[in-house]
C-alpha atoms as a PDB file:
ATOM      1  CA  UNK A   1       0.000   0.000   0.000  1.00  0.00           C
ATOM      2  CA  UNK A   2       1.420   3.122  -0.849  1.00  0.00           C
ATOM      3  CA  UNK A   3       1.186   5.290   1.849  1.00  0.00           C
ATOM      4  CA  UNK A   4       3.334   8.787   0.839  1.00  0.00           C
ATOM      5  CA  UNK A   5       6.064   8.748  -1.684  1.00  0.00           C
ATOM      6  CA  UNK A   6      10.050   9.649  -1.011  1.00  0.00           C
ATOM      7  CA  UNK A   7      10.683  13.750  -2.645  1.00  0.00           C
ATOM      8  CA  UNK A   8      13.460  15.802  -3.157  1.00  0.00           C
ATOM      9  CA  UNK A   9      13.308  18.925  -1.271  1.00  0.00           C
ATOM     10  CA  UNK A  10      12.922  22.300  -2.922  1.00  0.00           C
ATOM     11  CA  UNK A  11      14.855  25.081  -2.247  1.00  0.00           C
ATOM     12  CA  UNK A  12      12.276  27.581  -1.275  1.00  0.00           C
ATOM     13  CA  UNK A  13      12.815  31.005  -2.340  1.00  0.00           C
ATOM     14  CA  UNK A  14      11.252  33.835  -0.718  1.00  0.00           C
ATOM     15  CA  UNK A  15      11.618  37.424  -2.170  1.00  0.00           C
ATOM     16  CA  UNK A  16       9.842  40.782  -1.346  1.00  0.00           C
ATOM     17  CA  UNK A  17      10.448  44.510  -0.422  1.00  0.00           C
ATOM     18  CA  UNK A  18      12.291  45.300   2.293  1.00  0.00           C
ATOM     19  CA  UNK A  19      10.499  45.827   5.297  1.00  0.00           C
ATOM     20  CA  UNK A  20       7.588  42.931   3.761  1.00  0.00           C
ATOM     21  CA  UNK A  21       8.434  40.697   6.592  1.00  0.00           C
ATOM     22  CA  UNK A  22      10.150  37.835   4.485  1.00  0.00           C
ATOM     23  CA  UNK A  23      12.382  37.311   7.098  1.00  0.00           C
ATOM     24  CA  UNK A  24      10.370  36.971   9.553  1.00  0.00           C
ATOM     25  CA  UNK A  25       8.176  34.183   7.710  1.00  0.00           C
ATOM     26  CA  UNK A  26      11.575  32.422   6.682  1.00  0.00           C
ATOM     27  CA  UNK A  27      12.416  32.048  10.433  1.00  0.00           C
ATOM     28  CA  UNK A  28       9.116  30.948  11.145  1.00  0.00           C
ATOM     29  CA  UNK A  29       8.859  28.160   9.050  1.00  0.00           C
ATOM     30  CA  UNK A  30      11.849  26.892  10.325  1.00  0.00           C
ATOM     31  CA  UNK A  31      11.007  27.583  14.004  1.00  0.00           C
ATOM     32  CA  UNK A  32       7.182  25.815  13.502  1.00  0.00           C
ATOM     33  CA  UNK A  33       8.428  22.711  10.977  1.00  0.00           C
ATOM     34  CA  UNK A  34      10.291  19.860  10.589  1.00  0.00           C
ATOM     35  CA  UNK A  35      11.969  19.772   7.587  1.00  0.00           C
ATOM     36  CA  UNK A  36      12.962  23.390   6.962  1.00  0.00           C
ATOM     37  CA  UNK A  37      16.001  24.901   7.312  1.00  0.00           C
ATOM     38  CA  UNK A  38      17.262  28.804   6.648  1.00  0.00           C
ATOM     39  CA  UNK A  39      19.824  29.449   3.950  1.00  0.00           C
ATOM     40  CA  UNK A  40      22.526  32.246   6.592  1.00  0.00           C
ATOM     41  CA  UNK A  41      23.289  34.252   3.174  1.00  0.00           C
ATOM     42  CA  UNK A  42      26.661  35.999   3.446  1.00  0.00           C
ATOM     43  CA  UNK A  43      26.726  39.377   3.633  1.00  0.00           C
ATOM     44  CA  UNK A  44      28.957  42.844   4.140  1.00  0.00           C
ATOM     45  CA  UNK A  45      26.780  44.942   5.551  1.00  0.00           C
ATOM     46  CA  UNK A  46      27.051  45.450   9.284  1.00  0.00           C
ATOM     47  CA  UNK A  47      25.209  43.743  11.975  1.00  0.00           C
ATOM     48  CA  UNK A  48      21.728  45.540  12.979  1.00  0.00           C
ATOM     49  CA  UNK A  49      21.060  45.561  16.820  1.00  0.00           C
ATOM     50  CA  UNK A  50      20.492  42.034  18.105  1.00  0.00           C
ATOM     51  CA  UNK A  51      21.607  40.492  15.518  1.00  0.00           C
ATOM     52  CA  UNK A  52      24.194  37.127  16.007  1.00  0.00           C
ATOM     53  CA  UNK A  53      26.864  36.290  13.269  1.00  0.00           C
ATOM     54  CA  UNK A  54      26.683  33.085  11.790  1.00  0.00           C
ATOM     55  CA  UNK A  55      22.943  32.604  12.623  1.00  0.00           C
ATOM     56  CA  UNK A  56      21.230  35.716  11.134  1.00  0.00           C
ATOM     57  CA  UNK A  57      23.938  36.281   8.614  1.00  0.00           C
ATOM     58  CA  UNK A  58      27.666  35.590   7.943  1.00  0.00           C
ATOM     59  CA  UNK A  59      28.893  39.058   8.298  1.00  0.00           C
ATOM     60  CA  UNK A  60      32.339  39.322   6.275  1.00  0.00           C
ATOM     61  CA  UNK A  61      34.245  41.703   4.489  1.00  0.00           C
ATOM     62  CA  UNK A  62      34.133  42.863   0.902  1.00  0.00           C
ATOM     63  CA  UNK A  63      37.545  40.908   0.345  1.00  0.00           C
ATOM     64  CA  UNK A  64      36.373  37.516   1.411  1.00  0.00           C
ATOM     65  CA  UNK A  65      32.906  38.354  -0.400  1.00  0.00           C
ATOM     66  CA  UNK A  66      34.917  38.618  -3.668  1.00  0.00           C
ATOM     67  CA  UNK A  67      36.946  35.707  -2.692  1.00  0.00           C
ATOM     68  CA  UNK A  68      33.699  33.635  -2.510  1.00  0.00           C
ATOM     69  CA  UNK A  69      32.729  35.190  -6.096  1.00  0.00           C
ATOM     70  CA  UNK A  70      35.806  34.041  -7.589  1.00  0.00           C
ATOM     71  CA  UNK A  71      35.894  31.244  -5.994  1.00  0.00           C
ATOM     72  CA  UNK A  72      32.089  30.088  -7.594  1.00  0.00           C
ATOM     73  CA  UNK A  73      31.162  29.764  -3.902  1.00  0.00           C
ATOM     74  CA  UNK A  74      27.611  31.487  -4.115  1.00  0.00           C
ATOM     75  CA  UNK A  75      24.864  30.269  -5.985  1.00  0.00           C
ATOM     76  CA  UNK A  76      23.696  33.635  -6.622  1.00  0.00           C
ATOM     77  CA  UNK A  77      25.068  37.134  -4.911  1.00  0.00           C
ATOM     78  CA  UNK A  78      23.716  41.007  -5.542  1.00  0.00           C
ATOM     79  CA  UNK A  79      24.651  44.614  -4.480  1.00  0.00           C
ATOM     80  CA  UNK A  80      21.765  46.059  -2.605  1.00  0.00           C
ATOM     81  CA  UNK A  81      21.740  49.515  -0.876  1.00  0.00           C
ATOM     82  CA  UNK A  82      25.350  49.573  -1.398  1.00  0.00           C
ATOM     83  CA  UNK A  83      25.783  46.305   0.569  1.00  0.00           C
ATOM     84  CA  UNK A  84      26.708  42.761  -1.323  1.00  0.00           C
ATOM     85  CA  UNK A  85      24.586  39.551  -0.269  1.00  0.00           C
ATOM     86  CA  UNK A  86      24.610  35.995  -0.840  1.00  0.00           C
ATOM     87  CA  UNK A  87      23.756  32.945  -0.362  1.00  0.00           C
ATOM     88  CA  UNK A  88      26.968  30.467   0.195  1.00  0.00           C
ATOM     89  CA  UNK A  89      26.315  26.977  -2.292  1.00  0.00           C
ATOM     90  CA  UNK A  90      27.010  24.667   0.825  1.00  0.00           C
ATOM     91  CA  UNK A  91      23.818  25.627   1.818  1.00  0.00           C
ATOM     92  CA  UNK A  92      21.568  24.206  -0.597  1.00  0.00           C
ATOM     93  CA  UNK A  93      24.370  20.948  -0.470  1.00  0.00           C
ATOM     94  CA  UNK A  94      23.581  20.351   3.270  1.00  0.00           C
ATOM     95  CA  UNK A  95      20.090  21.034   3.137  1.00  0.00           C
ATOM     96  CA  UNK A  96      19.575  18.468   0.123  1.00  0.00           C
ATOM     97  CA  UNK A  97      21.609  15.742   1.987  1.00  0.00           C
ATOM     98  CA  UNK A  98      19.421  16.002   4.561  1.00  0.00           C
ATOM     99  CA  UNK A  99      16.350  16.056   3.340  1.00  0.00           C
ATOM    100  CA  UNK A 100      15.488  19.503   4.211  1.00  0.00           C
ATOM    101  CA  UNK A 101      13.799  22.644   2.449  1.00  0.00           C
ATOM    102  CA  UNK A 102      16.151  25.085   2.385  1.00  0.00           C
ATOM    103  CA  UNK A 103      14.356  28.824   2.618  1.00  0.00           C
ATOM    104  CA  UNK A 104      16.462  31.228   1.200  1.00  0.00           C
ATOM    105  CA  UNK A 105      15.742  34.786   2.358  1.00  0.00           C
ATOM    106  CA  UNK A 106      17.253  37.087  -0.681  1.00  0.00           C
ATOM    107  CA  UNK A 107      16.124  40.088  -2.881  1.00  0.00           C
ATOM    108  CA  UNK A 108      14.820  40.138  -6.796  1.00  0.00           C
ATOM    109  CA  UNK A 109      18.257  40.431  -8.013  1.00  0.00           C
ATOM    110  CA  UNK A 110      18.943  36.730  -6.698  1.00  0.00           C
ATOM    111  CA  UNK A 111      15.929  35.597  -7.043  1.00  0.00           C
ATOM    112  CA  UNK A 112      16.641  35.852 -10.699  1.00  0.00           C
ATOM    113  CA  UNK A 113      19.686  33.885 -10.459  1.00  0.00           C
ATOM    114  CA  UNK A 114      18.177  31.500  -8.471  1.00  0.00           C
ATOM    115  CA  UNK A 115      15.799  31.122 -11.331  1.00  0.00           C
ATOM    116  CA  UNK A 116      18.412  30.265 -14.003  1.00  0.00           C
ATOM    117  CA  UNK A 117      20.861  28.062 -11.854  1.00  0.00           C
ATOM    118  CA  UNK A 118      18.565  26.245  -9.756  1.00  0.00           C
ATOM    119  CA  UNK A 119      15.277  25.887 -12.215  1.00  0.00           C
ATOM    120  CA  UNK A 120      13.519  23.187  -9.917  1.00  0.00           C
ATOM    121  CA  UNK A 121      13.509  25.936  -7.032  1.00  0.00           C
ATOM    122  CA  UNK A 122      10.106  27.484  -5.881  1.00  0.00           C
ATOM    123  CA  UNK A 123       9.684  31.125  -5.839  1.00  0.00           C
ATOM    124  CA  UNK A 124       7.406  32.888  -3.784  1.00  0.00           C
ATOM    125  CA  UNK A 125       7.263  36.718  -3.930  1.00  0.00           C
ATOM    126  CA  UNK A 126       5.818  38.183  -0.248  1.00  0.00           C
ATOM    127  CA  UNK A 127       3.238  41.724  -0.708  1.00  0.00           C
ATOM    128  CA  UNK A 128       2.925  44.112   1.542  1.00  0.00           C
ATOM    129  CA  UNK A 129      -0.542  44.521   2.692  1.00  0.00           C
ATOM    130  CA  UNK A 130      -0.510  48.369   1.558  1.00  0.00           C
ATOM    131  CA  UNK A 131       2.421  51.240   0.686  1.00  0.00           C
ATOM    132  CA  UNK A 132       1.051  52.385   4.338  1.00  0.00           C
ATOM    133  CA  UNK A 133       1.621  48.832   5.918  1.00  0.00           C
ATOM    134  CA  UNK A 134       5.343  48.629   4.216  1.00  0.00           C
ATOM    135  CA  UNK A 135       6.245  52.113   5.464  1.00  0.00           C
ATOM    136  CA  UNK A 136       4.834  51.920   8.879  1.00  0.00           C
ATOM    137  CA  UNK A 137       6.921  48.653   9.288  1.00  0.00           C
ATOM    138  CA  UNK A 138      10.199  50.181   7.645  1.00  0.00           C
ATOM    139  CA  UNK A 139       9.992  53.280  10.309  1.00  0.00           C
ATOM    140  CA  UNK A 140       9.117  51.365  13.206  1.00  0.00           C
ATOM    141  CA  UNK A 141      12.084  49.219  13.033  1.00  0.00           C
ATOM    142  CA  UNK A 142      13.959  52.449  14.025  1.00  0.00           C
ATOM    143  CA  UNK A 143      17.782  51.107  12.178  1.00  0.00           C
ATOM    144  CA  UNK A 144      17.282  53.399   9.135  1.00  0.00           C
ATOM    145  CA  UNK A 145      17.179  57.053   8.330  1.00  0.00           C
ATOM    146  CA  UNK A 146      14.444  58.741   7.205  1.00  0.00           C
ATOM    147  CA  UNK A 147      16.295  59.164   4.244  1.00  0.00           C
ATOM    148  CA  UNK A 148      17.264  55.723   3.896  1.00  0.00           C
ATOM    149  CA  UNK A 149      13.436  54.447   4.500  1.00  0.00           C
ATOM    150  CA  UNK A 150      12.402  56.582   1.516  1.00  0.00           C
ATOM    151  CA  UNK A 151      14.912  54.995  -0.378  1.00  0.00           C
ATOM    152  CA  UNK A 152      14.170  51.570   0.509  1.00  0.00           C
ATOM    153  CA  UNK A 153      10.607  52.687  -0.310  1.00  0.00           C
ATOM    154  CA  UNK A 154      11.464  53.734  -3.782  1.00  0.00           C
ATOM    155  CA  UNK A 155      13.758  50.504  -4.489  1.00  0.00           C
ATOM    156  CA  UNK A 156      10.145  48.500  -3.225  1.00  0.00           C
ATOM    157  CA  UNK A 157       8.361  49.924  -6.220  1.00  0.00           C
ATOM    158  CA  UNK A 158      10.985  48.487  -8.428  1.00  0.00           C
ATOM    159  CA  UNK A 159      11.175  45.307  -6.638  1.00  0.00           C
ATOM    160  CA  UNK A 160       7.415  44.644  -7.409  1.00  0.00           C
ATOM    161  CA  UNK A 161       7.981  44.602 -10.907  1.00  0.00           C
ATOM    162  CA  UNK A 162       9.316  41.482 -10.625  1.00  0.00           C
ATOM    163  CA  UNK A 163       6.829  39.715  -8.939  1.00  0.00           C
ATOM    164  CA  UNK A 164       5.242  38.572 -12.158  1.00  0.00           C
ATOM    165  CA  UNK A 165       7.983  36.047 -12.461  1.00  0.00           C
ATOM    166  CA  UNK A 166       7.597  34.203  -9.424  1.00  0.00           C
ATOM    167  CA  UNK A 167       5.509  31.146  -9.256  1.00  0.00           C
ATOM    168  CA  UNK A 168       3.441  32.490  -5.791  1.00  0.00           C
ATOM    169  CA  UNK A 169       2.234  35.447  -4.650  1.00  0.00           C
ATOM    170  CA  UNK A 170       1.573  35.299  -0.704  1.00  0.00           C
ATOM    171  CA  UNK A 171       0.630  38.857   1.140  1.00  0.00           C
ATOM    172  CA  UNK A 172       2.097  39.220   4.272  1.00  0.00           C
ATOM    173  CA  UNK A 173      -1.262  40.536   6.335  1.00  0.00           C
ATOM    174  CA  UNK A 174      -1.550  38.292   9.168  1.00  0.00           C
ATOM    175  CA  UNK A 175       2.253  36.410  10.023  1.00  0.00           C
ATOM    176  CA  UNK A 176       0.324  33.207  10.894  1.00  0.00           C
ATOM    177  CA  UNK A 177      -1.995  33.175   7.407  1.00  0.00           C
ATOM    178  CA  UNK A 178       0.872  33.624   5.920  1.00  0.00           C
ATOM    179  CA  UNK A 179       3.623  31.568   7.082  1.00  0.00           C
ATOM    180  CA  UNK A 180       0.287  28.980   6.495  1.00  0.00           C
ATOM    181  CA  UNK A 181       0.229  29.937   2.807  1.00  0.00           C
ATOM    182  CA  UNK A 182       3.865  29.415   2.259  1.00  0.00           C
ATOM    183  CA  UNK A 183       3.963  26.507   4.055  1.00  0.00           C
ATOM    184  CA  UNK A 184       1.101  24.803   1.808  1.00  0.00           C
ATOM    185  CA  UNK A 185       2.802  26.047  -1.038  1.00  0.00           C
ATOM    186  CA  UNK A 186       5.807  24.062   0.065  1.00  0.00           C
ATOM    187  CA  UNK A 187       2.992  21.288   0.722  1.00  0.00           C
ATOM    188  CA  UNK A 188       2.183  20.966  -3.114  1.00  0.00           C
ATOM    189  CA  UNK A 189       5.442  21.364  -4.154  1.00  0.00           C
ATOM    190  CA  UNK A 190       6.439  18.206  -2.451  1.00  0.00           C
ATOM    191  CA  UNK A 191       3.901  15.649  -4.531  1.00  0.00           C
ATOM    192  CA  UNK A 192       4.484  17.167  -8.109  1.00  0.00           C
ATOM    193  CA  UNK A 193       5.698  13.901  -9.843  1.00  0.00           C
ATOM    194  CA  UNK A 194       9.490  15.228 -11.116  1.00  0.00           C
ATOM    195  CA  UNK A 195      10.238  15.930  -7.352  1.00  0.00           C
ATOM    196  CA  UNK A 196       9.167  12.092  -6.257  1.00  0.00           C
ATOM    197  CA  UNK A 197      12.480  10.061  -6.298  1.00  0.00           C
ATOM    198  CA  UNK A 198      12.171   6.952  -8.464  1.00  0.00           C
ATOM    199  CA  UNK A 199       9.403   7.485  -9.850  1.00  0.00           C
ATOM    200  CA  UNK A 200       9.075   4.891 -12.539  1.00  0.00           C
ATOM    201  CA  UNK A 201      10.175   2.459 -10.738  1.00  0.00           C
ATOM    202  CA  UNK A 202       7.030   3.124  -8.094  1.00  0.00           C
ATOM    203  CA  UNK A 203       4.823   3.205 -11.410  1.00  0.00           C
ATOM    204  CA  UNK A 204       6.598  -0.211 -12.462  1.00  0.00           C
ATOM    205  CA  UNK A 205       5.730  -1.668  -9.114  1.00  0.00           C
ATOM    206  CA  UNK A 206       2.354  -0.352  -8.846  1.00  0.00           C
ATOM    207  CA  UNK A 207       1.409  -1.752 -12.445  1.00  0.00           C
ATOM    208  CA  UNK A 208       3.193  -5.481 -11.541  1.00  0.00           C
ATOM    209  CA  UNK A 209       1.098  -5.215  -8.512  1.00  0.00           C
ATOM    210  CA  UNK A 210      -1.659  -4.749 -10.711  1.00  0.00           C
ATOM    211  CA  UNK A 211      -1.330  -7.087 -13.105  1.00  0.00           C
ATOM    212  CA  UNK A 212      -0.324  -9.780 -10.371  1.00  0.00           C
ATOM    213  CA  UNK A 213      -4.246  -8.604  -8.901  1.00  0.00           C
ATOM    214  CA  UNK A 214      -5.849  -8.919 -12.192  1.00  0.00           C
ATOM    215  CA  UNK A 215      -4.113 -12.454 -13.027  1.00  0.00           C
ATOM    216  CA  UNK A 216      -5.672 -13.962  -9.739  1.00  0.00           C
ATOM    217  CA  UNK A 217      -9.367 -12.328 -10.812  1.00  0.00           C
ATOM    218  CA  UNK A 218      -9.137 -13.983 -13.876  1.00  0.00           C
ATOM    219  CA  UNK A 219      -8.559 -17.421 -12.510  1.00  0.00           C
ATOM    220  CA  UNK A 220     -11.408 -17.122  -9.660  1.00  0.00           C
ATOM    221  CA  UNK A 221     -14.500 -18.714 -10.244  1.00  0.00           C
ATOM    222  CA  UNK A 222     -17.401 -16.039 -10.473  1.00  0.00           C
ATOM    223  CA  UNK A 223     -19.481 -15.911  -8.093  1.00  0.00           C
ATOM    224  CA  UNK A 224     -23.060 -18.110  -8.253  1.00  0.00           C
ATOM    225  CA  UNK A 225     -25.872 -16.126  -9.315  1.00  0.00           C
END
């Protein structure tokens, strides 16, 4: 009886404004789930209040960021608000070893790359709620500027563009809704037949069992009348 079927894991992609809450739903699937795991994307920008090398980000300098470019360490890697990100390629090796989603929390710009060296990775773009939700969230946060909120603000608009080339759209309303949504997503993902490991040789059993079911029909007597 076939009672679930073995999958690959996708590398889940999640991609949205800054200030969406992306990160936040990345850390919650991995805090509420089995099976999910977040990608710690390398990075040069400095650490924000509260925030722990290694587990929200591998903090490093421009140097060893361009080392890891050269040396074809990063799957994919962009320059955003003067800072470089990305996310390291032992990453996705781990998590596929182990039989985990990896959720990779990155911008457009990587997304993109994601896209073109990793085509069996799902791709969900998080919406703000509203232009008042997004801004009320960037200013709360109090680490930016005024000035540097209105950028981020502007660079949004621009991100959104994108969002027509994702495979999901999930808006970031309620955290729990849509951690849920993603989550689902993740859900289908799992049972669409390329991701199912050997799967002809589960459709060669099922058919012998099958046949080996038919065969013994055909040699019962039918039942009396």
């Amino acid at each position: 009886m076939i009672t679930g079927l073995p999958h690959r894991p996708c590398p889940l992609v999640l991609a949205a404004p800054s200030g969406t809450g992306k990160t936040t739903i990345a850390h919650a699937l991995v805090d509420r789930f089995e099976h999910f795991v977040f990608s710690v994307s390398a990075t040069t920008r400095p650490a924000r209040p509260g925030e722990v090398d290694g587990r929200d980000y591998d903090f490093v300098t421009r140097e060893r960021f361009r080392a890891m470019i050269e040396g074809d360490d990063l799957v994919e890697w962009a320059e955003v608000h003067g800072n470089l990100y990305g996310t390291p390629a032992r990453n996705l090796q781990a998590a596929q070893a182990r039989g985990e989603h990896v959720v990779l929390d990155i911008d457009v710009q990587g997304a993109r790359q994601i896209r073109r060296r990793i085509p069996d990775a799902v791709l969900v773009f998080i919406f703000p709620p509203s232009a008042q939700a997004l801004w009320t969230r960037l200013t709360a946060r109090g680490t930016e500027e005024l000035d540097e909120v209105r950028r981020r603000i502007r660079a949004g608009r621009q991100e959104l563009e994108e969002a027509v080339h994702f495979d999901y759209i999930v808006v970031n309303e309620d955290l729990d809704r849509a951690v849920a949504r993603v989550r689902a997503i993740v859900e289908a993902e799992s049972h669409r037949p390329r991701r199912i490991l050997d799967f002809e040789d589960e459709l060669s059993r099922l058919r012998g069992e099958i046949d080996r079911v038919i065969r013994v029909e055909d040699t019962d007597d039918p039942p009396p009348e």
